[in-house]
Protein backbone atom coordinates (compact mmCIF):
# COMPACT_ATOMS: atom_id res chain seq x y z
CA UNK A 1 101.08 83.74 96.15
CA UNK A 2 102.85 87.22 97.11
CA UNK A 3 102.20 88.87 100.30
CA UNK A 4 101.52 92.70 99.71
CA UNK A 5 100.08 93.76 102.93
CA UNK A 6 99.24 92.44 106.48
CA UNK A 7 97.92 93.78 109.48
CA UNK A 8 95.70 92.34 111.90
CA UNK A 9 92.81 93.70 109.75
CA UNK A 10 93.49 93.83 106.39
CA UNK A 11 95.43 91.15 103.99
CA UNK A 12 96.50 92.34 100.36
CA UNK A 13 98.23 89.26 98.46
CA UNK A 14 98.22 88.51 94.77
CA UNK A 15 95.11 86.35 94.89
CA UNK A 16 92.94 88.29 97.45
CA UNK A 17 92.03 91.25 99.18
CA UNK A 18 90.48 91.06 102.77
CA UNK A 19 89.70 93.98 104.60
CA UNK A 20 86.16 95.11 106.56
CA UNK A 21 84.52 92.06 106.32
CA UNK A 22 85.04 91.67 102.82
CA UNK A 23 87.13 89.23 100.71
CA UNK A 24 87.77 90.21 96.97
CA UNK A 25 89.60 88.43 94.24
CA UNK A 26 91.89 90.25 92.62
CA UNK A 27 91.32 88.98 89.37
CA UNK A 28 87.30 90.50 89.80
CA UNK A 29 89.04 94.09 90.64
CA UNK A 30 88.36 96.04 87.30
CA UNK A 31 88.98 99.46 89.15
CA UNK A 32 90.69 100.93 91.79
CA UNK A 33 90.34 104.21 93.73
CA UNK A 34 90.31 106.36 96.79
CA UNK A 35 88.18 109.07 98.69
CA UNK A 36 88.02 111.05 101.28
CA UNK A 37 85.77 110.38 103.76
CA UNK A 38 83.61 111.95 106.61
CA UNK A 39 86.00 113.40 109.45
CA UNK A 40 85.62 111.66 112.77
CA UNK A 41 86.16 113.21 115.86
CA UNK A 42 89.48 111.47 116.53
CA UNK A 43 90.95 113.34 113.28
CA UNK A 44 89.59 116.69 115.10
CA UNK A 45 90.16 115.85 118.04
CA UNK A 46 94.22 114.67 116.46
CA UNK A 47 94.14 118.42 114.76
CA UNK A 48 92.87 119.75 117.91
CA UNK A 49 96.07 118.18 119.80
CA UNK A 50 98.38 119.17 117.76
CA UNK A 51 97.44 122.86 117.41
CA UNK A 52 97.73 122.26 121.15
CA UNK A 53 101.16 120.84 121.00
CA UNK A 54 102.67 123.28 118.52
CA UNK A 55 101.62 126.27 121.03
CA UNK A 56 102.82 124.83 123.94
CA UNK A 57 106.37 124.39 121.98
CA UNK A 58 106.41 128.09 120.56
CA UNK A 59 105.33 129.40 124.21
CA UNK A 60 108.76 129.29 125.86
CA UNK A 61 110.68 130.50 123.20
CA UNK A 62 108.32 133.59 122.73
CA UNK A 63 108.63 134.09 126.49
CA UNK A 64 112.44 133.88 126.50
CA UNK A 65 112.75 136.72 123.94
CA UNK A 66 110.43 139.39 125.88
CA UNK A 67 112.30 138.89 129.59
CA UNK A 68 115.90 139.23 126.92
CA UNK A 69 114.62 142.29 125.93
CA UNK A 70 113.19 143.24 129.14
CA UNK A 71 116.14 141.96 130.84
CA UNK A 72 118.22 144.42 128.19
CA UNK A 73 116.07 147.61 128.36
CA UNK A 74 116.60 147.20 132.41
CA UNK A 75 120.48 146.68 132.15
CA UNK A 76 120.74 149.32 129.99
CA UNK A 77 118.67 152.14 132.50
CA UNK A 78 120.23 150.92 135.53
CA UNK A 79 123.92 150.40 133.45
CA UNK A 80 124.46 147.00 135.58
CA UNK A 81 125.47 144.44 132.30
CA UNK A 82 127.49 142.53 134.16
CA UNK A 83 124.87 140.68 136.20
CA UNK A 84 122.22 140.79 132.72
CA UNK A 85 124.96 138.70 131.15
CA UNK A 86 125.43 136.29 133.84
CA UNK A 87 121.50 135.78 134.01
CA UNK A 88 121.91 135.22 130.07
CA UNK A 89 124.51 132.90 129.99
CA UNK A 90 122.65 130.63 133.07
CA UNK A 91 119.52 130.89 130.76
CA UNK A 92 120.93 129.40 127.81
CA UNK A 93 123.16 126.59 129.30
CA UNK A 94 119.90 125.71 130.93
CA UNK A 95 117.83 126.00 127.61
CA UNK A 96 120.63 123.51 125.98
CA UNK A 97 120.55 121.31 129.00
CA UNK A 98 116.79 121.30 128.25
CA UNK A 99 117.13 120.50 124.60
CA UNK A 100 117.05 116.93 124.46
CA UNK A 101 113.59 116.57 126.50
CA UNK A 102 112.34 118.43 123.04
CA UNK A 103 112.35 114.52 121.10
CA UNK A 104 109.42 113.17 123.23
CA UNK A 105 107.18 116.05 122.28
CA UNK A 106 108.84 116.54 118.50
CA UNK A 107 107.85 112.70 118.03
CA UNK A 108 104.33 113.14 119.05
CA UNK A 109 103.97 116.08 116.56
CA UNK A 110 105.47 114.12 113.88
CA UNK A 111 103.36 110.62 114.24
CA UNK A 112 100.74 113.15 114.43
CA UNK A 113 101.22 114.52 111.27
CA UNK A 114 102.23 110.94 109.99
CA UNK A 115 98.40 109.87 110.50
CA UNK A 116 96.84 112.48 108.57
CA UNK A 117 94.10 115.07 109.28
CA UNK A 118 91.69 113.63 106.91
CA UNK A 119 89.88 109.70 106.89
CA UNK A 120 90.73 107.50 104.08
CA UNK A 121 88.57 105.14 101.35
CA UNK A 122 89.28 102.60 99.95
CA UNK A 123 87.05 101.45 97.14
CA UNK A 124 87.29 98.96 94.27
CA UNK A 125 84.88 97.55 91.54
CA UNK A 126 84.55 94.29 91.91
CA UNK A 127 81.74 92.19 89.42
CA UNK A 128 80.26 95.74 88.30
CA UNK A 129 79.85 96.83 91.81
CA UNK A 130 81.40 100.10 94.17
CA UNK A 131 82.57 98.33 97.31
CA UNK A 132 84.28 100.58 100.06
CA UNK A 133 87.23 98.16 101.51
CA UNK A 134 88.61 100.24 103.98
CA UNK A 135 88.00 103.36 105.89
CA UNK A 136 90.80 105.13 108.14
CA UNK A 137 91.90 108.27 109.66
CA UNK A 138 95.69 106.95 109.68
CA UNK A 139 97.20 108.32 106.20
CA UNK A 140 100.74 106.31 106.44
CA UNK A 141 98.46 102.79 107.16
CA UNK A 142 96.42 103.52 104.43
CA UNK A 143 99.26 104.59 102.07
CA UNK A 144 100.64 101.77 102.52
CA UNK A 145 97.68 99.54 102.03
CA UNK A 146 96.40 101.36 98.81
CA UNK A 147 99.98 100.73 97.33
CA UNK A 148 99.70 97.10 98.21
CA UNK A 149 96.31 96.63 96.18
CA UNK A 150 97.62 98.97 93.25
CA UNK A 151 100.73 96.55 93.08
CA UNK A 152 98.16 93.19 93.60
CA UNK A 153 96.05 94.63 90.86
CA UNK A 154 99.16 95.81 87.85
CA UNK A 155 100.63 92.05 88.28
CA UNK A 156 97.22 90.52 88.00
CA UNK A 157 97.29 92.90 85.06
CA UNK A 158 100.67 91.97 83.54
CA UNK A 159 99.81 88.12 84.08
CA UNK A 160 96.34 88.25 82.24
């Protein structure tokens, strides 16, 4: 027996698949295939966040440009460049001493993208009939799972 796939829900091996209450054989799997389901509200409410998240990280940057030019236009009336360019260079020694506090937000935004914005299906025939294995709003999960039962299902193929 191969292991495919295991997580504390769902089991993909080269005999069986178990997942939402339901064991299959994979020798009765004549079909297999995906859909997209219903969106819950934790996928909004995911999308939601991140819109949320990628404002709050193109905020400061915005900001910084308009007090530059503002800082600028001012220098330039009053001719004082001297103390513009100090106020610059303190400005972006801070924003680089800032920089590495950007990877705790930058890995929410990417997990969030990693789950997907859409939930997941899982279906196969088994003995004539449409059974829905799985459904999930995290897209690398069920990547991963729907290559495991493709895999389970060519060797069973290859074997018969």
């Amino acid at each position: 027996m191969t292991l495919y796939y295991r997580d504390d829900a769902v089991q993909v091996t080269s005999e069986s698949i178990r997942a939402g209450g339901h064991a299959v054989a994979i020798t009765d799997v004549t079909f297999v295939w995906h859909a997209r389901g219903r969106t819950t509200a934790a996928v909004r409410g995911r999308v939601l966040g991140r819109g949320v998240l990628v404002l709050l990280l193109s905020l400061p940057p915005l900001v910084a440009v308009v007090c530059v030019l503002s800082l600028a236009w001012s220098a330039q009336d009053r001719g004082e460049w001297q103390l513009a360019l100090i106020i610059l260079a303190a400005c972006a020694v801070g924003a680089l001493a800032l920089t590495p506090f950007l990877e705790i937000p930058l890995s929410w935004l990417d997990r969030s993208y990693e789950r997907g914005s859409k939930v997941h299906e899982l279906w196969v025939q088994h003995h004539g009939r449409e059974v829905m294995l799985l459904r999930t709003p995290d897209a690398l999960r069920f990547g991963q799972i729907y290559r495991a039962v493709q895999r389970a299902v060519e060797q069973q193929g290859e074997h018969r």
